[in-house]
PDB file of N, CA and C in Angstrom:
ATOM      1  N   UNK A   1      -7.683   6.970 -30.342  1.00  0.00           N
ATOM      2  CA  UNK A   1      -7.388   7.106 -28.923  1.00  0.00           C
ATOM      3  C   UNK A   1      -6.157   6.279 -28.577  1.00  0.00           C
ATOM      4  N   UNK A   2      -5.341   6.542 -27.512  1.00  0.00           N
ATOM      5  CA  UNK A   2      -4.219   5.988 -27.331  1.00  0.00           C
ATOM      6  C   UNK A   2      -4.580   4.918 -26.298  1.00  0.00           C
ATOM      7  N   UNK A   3      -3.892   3.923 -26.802  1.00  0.00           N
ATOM      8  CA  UNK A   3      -3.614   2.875 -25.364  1.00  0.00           C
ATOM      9  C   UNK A   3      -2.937   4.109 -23.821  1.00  0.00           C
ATOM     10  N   UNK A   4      -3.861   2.884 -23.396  1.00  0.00           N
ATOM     11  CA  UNK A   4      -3.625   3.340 -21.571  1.00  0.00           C
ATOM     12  C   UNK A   4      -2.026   3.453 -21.319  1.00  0.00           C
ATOM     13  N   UNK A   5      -0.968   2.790 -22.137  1.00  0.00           N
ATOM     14  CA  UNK A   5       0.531   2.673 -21.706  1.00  0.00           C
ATOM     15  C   UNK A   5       0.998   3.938 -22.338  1.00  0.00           C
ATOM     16  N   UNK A   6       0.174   4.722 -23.278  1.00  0.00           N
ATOM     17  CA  UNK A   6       0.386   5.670 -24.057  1.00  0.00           C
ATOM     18  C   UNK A   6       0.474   7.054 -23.880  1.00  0.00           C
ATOM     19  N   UNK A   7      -0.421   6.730 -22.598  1.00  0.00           N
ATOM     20  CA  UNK A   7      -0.972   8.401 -22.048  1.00  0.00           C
ATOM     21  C   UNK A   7       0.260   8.644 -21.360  1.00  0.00           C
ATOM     22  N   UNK A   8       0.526   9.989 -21.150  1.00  0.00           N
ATOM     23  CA  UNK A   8       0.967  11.046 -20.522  1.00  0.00           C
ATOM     24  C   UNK A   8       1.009  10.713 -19.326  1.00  0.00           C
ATOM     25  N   UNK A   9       2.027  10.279 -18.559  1.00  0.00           N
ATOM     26  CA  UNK A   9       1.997  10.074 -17.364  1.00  0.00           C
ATOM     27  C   UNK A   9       2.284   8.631 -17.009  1.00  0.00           C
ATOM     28  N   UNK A  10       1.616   8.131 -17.675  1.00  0.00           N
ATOM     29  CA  UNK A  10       1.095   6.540 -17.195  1.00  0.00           C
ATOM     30  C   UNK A  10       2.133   6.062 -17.448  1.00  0.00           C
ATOM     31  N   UNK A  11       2.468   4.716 -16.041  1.00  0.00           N
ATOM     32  CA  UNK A  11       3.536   4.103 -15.428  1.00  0.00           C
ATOM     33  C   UNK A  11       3.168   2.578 -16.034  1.00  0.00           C
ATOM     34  N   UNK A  12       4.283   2.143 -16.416  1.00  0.00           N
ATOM     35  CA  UNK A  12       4.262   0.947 -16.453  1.00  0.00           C
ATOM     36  C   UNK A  12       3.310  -0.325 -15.388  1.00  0.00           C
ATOM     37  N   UNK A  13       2.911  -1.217 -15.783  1.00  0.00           N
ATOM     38  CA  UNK A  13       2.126  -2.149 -14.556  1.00  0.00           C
ATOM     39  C   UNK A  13       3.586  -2.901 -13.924  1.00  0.00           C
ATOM     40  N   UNK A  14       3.859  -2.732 -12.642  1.00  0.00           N
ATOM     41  CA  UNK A  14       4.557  -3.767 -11.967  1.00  0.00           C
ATOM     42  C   UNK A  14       3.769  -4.752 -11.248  1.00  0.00           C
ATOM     43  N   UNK A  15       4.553  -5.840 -10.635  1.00  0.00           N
ATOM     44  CA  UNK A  15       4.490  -6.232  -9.989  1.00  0.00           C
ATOM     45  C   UNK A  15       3.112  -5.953  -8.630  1.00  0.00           C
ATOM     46  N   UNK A  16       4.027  -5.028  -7.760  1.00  0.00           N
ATOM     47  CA  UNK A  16       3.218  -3.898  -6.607  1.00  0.00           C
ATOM     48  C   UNK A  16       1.989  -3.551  -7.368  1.00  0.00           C
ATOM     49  N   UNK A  17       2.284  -2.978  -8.274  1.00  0.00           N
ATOM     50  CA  UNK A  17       1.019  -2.320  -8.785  1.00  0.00           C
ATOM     51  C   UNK A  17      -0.210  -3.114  -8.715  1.00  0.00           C
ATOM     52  N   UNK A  18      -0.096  -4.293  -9.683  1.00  0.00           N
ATOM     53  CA  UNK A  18      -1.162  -5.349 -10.171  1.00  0.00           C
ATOM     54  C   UNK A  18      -1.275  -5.815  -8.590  1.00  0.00           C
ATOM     55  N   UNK A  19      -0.344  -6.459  -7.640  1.00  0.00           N
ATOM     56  CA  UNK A  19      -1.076  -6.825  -6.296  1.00  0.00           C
ATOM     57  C   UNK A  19      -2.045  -5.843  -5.493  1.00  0.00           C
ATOM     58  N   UNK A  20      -1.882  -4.444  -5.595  1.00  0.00           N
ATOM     59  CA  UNK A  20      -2.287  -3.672  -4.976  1.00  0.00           C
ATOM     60  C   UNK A  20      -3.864  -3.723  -5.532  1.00  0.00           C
ATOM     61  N   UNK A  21      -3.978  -4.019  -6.625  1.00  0.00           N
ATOM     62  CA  UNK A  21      -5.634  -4.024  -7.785  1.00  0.00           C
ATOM     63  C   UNK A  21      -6.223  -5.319  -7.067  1.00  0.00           C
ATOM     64  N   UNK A  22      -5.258  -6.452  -6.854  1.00  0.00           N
ATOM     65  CA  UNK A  22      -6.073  -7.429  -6.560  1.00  0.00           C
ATOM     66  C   UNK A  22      -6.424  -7.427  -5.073  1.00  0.00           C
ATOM     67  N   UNK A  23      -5.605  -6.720  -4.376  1.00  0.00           N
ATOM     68  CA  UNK A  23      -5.789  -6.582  -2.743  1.00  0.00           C
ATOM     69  C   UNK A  23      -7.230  -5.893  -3.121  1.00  0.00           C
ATOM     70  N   UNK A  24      -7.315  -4.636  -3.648  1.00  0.00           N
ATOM     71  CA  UNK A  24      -8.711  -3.682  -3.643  1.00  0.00           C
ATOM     72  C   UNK A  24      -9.644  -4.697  -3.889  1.00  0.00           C
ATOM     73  N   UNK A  25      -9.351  -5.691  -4.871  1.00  0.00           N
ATOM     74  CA  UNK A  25     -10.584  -5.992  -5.300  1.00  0.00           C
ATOM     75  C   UNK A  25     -11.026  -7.441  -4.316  1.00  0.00           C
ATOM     76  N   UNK A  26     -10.493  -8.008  -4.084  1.00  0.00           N
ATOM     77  CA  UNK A  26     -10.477  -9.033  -2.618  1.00  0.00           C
ATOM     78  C   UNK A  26     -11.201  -7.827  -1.817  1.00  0.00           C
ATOM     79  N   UNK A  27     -10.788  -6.463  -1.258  1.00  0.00           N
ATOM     80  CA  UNK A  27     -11.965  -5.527  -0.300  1.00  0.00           C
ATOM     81  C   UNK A  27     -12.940  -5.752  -0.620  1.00  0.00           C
ATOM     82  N   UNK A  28     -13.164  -5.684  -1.882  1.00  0.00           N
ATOM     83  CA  UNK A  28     -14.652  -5.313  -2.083  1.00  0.00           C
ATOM     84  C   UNK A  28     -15.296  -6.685  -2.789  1.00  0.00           C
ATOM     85  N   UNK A  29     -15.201  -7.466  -3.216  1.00  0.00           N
ATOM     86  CA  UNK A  29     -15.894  -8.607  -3.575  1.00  0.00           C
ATOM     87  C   UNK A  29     -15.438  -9.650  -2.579  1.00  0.00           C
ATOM     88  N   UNK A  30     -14.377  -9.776  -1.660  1.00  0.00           N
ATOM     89  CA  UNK A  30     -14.555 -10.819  -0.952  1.00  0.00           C
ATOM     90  C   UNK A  30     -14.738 -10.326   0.511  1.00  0.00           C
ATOM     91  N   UNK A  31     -14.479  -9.277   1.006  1.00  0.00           N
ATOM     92  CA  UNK A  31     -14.613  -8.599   2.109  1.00  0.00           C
ATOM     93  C   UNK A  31     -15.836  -7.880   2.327  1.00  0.00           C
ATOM     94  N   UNK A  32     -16.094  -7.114   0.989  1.00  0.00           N
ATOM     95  CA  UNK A  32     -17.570  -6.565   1.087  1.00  0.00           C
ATOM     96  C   UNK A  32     -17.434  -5.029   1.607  1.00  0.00           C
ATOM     97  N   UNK A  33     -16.476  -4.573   1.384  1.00  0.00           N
ATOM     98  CA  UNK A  33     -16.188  -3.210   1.900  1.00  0.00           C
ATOM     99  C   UNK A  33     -16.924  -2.025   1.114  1.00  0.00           C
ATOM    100  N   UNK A  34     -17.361  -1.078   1.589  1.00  0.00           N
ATOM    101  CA  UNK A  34     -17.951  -0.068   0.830  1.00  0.00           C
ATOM    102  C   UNK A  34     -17.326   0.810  -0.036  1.00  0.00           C
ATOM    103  N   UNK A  35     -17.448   1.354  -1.249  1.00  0.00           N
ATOM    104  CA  UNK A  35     -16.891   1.855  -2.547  1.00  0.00           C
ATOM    105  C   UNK A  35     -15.897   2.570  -1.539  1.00  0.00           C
ATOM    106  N   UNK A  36     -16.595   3.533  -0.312  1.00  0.00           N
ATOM    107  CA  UNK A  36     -15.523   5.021  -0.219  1.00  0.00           C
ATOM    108  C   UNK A  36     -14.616   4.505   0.738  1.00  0.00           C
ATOM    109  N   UNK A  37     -14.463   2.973   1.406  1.00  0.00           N
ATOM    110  CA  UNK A  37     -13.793   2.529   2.113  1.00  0.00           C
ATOM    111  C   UNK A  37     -12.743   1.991   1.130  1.00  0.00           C
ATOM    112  N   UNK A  38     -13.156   1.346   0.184  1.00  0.00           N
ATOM    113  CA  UNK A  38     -12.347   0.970  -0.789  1.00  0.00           C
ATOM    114  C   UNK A  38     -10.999   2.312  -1.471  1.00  0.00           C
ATOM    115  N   UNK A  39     -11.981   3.273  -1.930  1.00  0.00           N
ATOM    116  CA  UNK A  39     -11.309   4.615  -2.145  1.00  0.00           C
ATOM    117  C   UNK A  39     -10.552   5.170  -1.652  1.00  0.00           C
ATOM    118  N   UNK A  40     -10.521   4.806  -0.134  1.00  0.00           N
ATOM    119  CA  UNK A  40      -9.489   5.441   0.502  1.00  0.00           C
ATOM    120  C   UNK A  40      -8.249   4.505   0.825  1.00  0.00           C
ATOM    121  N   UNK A  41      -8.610   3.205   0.839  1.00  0.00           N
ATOM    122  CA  UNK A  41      -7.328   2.060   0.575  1.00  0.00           C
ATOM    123  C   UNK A  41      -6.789   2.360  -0.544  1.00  0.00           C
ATOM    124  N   UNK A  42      -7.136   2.688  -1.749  1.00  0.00           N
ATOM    125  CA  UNK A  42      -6.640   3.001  -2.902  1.00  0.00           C
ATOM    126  C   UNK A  42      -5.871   4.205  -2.790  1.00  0.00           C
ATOM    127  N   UNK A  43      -6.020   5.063  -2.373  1.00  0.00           N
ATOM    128  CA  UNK A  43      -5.621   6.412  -2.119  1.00  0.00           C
ATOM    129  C   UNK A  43      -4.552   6.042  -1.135  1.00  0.00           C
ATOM    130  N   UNK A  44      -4.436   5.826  -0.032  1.00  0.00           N
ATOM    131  CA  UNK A  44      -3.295   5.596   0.623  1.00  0.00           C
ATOM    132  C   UNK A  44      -2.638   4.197  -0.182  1.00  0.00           C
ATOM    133  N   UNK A  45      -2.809   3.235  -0.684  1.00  0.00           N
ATOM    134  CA  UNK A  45      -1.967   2.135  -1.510  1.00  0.00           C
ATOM    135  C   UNK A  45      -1.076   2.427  -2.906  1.00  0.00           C
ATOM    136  N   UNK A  46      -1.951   3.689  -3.190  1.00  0.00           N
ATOM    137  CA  UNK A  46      -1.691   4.191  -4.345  1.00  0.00           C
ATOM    138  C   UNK A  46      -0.444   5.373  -3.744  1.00  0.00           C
ATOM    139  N   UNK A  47      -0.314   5.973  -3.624  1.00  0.00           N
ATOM    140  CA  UNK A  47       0.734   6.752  -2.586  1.00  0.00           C
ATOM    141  C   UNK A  47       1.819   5.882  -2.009  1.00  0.00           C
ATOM    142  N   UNK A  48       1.665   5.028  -1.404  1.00  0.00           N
ATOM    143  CA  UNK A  48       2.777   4.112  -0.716  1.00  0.00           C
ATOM    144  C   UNK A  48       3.457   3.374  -1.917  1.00  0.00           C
ATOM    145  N   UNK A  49       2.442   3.022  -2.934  1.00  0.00           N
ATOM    146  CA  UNK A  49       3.370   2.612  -4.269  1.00  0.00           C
ATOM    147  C   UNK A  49       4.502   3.275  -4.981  1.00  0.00           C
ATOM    148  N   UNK A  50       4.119   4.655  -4.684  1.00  0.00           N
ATOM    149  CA  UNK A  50       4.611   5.581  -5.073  1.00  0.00           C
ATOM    150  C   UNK A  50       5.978   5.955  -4.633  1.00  0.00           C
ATOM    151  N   UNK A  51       6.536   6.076  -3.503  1.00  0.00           N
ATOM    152  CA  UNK A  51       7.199   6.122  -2.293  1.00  0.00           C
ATOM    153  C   UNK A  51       7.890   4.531  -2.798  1.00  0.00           C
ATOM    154  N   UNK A  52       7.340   3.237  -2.626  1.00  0.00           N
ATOM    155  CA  UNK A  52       8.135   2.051  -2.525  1.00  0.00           C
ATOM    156  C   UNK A  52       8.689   2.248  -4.576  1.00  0.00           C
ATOM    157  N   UNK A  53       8.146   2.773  -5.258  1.00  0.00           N
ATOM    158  CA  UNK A  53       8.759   2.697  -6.681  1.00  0.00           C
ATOM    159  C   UNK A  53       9.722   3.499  -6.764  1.00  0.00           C
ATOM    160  N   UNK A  54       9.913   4.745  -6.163  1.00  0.00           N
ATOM    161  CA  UNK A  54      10.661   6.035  -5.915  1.00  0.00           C
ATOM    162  C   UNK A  54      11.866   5.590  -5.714  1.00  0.00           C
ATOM    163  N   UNK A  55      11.942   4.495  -4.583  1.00  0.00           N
ATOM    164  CA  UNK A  55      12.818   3.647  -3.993  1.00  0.00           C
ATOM    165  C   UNK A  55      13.352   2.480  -4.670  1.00  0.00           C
ATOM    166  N   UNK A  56      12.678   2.206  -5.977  1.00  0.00           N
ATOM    167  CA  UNK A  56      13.287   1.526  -6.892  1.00  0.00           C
ATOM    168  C   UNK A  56      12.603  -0.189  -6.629  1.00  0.00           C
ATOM    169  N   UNK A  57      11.576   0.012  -5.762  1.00  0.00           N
ATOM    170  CA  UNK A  57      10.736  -1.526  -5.142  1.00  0.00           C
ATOM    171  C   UNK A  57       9.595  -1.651  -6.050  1.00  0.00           C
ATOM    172  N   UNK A  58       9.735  -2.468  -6.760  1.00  0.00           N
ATOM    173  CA  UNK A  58       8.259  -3.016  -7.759  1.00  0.00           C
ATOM    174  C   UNK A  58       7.993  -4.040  -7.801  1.00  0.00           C
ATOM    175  N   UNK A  59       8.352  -4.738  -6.688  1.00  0.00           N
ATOM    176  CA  UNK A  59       7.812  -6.420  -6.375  1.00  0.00           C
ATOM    177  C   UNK A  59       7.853  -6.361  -4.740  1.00  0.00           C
ATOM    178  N   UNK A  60       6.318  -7.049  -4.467  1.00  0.00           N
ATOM    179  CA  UNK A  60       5.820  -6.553  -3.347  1.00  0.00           C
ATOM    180  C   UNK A  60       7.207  -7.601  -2.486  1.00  0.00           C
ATOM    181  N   UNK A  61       7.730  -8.280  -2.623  1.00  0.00           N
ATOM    182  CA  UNK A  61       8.381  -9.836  -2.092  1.00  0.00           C
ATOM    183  C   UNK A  61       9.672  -8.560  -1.762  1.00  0.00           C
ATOM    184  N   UNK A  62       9.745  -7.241  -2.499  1.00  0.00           N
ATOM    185  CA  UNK A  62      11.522  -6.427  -2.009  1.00  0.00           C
ATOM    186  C   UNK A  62      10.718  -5.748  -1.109  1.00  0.00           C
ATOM    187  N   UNK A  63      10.040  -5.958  -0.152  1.00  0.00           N
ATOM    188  CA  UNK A  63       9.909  -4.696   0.518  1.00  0.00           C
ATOM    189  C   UNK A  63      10.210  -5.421   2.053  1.00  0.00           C
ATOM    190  N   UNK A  64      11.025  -4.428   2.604  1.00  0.00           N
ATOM    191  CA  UNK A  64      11.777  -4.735   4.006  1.00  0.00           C
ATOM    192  C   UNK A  64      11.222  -3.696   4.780  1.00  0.00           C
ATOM    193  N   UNK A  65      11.129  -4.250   6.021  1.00  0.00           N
ATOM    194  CA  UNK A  65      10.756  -3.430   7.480  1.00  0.00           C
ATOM    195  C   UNK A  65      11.498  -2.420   7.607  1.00  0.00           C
ATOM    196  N   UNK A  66      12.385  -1.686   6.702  1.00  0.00           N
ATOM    197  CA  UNK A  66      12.932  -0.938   6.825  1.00  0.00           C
ATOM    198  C   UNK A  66      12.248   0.678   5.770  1.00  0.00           C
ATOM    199  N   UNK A  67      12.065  -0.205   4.534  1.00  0.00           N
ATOM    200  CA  UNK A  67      11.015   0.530   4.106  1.00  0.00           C
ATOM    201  C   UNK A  67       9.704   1.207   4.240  1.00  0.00           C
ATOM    202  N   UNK A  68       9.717   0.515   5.403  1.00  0.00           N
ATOM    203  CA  UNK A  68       8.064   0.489   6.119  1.00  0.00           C
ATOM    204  C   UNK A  68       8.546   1.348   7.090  1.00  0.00           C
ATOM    205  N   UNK A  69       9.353   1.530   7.725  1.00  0.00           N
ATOM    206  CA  UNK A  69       9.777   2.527   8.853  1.00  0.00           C
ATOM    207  C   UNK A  69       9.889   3.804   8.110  1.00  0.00           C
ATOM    208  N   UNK A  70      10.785   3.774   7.299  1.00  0.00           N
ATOM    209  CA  UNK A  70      11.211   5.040   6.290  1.00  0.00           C
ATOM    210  C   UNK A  70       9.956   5.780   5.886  1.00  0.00           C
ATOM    211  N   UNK A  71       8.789   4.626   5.213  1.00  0.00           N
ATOM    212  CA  UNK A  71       7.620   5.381   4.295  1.00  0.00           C
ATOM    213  C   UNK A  71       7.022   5.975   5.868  1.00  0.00           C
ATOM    214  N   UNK A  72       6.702   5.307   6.904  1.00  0.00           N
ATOM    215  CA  UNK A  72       5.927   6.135   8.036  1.00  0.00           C
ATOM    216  C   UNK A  72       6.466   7.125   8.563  1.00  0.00           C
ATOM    217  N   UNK A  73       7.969   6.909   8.951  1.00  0.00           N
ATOM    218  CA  UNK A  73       9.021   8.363   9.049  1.00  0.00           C
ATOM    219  C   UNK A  73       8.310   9.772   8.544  1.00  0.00           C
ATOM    220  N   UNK A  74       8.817   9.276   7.086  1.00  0.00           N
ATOM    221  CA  UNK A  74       9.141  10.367   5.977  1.00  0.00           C
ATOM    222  C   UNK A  74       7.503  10.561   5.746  1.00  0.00           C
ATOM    223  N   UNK A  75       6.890   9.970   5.277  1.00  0.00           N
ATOM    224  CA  UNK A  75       5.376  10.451   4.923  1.00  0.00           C
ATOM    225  C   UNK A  75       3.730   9.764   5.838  1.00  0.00           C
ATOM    226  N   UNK A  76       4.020  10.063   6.925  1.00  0.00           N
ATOM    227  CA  UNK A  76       2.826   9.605   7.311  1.00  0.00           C
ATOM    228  C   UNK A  76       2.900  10.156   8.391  1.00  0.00           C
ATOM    229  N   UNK A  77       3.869  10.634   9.301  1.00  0.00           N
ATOM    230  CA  UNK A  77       4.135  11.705  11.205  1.00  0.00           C
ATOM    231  C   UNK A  77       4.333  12.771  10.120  1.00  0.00           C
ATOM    232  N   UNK A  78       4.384  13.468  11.149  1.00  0.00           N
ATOM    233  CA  UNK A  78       4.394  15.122  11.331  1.00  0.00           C
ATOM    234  C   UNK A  78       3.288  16.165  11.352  1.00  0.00           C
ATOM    235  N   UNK A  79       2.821  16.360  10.253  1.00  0.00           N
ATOM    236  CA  UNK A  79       1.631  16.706  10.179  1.00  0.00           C
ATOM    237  C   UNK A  79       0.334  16.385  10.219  1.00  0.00           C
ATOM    238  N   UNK A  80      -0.038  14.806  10.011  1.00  0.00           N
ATOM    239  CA  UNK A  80      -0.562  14.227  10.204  1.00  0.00           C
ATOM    240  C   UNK A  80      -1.609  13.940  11.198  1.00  0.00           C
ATOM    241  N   UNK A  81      -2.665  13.406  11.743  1.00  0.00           N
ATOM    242  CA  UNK A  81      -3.466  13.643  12.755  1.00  0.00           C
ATOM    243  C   UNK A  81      -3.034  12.117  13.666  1.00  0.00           C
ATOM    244  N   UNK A  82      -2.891  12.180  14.650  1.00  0.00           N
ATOM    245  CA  UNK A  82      -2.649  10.386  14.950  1.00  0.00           C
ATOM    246  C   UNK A  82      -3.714   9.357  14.521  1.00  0.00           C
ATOM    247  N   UNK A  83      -4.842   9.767  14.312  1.00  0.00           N
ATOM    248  CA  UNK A  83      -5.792   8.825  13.892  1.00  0.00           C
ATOM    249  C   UNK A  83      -5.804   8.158  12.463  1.00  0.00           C
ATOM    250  N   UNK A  84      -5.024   9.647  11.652  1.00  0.00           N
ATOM    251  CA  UNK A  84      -4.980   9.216  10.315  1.00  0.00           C
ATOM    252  C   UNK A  84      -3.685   8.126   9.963  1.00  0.00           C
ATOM    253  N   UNK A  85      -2.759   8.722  10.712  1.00  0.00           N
ATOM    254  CA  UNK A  85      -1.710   7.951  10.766  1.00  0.00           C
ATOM    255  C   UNK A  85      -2.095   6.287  10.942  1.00  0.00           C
ATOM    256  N   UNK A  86      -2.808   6.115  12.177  1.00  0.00           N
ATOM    257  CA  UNK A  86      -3.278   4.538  12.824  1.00  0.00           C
ATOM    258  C   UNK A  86      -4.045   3.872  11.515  1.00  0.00           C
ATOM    259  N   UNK A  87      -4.871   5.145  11.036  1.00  0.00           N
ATOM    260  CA  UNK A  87      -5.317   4.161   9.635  1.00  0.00           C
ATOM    261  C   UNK A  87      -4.603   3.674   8.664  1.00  0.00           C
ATOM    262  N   UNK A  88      -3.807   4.517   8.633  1.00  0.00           N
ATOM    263  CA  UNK A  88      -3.426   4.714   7.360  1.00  0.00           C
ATOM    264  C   UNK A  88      -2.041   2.680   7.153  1.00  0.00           C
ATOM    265  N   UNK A  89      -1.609   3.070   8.893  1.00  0.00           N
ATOM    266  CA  UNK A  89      -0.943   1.661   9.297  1.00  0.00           C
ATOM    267  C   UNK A  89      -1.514   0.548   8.905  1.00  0.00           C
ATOM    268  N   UNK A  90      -3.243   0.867   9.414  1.00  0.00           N
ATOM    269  CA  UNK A  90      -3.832  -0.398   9.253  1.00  0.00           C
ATOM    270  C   UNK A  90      -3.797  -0.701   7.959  1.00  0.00           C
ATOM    271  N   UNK A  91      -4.173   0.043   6.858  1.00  0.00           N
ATOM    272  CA  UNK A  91      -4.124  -0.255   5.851  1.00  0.00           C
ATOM    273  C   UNK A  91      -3.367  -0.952   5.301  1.00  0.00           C
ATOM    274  N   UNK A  92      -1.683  -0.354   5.574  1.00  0.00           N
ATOM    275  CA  UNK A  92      -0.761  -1.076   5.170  1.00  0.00           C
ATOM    276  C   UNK A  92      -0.454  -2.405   5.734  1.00  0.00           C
ATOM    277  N   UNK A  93      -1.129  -2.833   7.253  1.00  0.00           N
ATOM    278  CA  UNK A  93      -0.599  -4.043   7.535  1.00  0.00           C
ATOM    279  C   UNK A  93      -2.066  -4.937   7.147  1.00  0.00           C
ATOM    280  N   UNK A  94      -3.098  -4.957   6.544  1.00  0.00           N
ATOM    281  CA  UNK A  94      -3.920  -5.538   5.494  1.00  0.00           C
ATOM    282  C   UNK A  94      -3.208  -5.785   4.058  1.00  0.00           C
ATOM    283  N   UNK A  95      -3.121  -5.020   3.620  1.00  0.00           N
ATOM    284  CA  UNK A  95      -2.335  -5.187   2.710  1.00  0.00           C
ATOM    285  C   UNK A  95      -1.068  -6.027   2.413  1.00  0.00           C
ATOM    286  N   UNK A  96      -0.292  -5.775   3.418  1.00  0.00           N
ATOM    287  CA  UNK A  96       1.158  -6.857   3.889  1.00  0.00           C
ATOM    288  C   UNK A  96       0.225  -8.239   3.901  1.00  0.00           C
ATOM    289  N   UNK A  97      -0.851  -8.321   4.945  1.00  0.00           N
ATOM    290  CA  UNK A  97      -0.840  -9.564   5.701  1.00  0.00           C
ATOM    291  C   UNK A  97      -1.649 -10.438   4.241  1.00  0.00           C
ATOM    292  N   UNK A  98      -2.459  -9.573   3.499  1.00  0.00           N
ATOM    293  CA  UNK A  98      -2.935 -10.252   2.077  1.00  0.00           C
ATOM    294  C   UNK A  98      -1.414 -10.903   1.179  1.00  0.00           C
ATOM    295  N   UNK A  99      -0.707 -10.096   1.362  1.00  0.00           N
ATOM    296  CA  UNK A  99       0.619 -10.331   0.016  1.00  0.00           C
ATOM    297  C   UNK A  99       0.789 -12.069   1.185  1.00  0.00           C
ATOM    298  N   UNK A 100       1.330 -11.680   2.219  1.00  0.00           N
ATOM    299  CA  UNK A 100       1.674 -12.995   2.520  1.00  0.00           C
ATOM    300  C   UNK A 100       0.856 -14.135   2.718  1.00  0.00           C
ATOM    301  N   UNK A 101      -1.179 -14.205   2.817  1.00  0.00           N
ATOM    302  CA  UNK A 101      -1.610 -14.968   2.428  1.00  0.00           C
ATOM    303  C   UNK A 101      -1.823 -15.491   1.176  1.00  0.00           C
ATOM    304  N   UNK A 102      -1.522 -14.635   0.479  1.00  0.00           N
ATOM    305  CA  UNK A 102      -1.451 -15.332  -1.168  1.00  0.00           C
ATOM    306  C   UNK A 102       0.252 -15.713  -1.733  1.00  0.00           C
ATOM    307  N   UNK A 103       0.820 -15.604  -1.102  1.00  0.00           N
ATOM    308  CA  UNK A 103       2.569 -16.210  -1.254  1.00  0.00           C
ATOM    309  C   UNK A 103       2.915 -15.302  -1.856  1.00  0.00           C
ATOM    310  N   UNK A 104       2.915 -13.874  -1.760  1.00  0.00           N
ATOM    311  CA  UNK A 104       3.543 -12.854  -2.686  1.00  0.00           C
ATOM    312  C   UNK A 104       4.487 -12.756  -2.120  1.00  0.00           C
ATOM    313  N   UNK A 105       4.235 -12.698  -0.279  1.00  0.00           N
ATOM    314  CA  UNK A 105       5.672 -11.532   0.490  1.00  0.00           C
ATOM    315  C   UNK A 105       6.101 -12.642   1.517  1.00  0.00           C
ATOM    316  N   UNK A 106       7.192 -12.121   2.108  1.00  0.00           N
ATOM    317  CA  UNK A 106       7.909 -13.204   3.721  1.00  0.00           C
ATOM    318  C   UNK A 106       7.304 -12.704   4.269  1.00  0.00           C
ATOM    319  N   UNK A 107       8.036 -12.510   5.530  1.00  0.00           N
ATOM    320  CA  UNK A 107       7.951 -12.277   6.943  1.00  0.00           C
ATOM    321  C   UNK A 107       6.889 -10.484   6.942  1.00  0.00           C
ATOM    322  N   UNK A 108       6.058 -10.316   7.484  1.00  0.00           N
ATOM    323  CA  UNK A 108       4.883  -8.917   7.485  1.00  0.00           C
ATOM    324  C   UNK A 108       6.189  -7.957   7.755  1.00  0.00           C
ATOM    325  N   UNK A 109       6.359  -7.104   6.925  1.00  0.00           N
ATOM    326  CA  UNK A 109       7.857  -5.910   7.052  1.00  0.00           C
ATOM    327  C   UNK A 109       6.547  -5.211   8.160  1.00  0.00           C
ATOM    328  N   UNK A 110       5.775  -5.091   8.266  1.00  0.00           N
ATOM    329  CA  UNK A 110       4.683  -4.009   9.696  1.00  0.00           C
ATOM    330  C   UNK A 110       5.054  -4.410  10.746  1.00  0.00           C
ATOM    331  N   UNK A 111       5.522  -5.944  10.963  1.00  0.00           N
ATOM    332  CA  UNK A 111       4.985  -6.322  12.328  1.00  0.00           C
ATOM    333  C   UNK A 111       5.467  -5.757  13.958  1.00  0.00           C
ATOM    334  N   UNK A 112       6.561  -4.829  13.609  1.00  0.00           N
ATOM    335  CA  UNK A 112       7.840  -4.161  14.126  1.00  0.00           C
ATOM    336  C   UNK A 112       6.636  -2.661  14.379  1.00  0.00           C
ATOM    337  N   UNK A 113       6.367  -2.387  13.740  1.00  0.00           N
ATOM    338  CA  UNK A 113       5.674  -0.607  13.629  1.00  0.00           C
ATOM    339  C   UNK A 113       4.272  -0.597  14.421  1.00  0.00           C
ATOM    340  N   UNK A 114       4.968   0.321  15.835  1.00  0.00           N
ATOM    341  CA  UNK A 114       3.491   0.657  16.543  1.00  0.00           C
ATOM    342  C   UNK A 114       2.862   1.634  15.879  1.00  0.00           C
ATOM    343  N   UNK A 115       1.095   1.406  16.014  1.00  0.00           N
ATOM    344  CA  UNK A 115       0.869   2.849  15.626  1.00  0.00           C
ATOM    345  C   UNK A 115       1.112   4.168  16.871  1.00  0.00           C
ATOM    346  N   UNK A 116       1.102   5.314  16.373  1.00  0.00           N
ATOM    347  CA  UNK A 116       0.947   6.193  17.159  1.00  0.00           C
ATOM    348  C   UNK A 116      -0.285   5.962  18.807  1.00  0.00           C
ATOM    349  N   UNK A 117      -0.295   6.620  19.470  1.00  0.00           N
ATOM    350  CA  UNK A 117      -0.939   6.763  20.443  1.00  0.00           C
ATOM    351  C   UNK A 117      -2.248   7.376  20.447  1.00  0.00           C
ATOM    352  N   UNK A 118      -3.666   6.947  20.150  1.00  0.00           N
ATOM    353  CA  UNK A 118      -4.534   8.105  20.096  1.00  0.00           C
ATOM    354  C   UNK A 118      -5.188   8.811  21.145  1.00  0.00           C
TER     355      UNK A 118
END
């Protein structure tokens, strides 16, 4: 069987990446969040990684309020429902506000971004 770096597809571990595992896992062992609450932080964290690597960002410490405007721009309005959108924010500004309690990131790149109106 092949190592996990081996398979088809599979991305190198950055930076982003490995914080994003330890944010999930702080949900759920220090927060206490439920598996499918967890699942869906993963699912939208996992996506926004995607989008901030695209962009050439693999250390949570490069990501600017500008990126954060762009990723909600470009992938999170339009089609979207406003509610999903508001979550989907929250998520990301949990996530921000974890990087900067553990000294990963500066200044919250969210703190600028209303959510939509529901």
């Amino acid at each position: 069987m092949s190592a996990p770096d081996e398979r088809a597809g599979a991305r190198a571990t950055t930076e982003l990446s490995e914080s994003i595992e330890d944010y999930l896992i702080h949900l759920s062992v220090e927060k206490g969040l439920s598996p499918n609450t967890v699942s869906s932080y993963r699912s939208d964290l996992t996506a926004y990684a995607a989008y901030l690597e695209e962009a050439g960002i693999t250390r949570p410490a490069a990501i600017s309020d500008e990126h954060v405007k762009r990723y909600v721009r470009e992938r999170l309005t339009g089609s979207a429902a406003a509610r999903s959108v508001a979550r989907r924010l929250s998520c990301l500004r949990g996530y921000h506000g974890y990087l900067i309690s553990e000294g990963q990131a500066g200044p919250d790149p969210t703190r600028d971004i209303r959510p939509p109106k529901l």
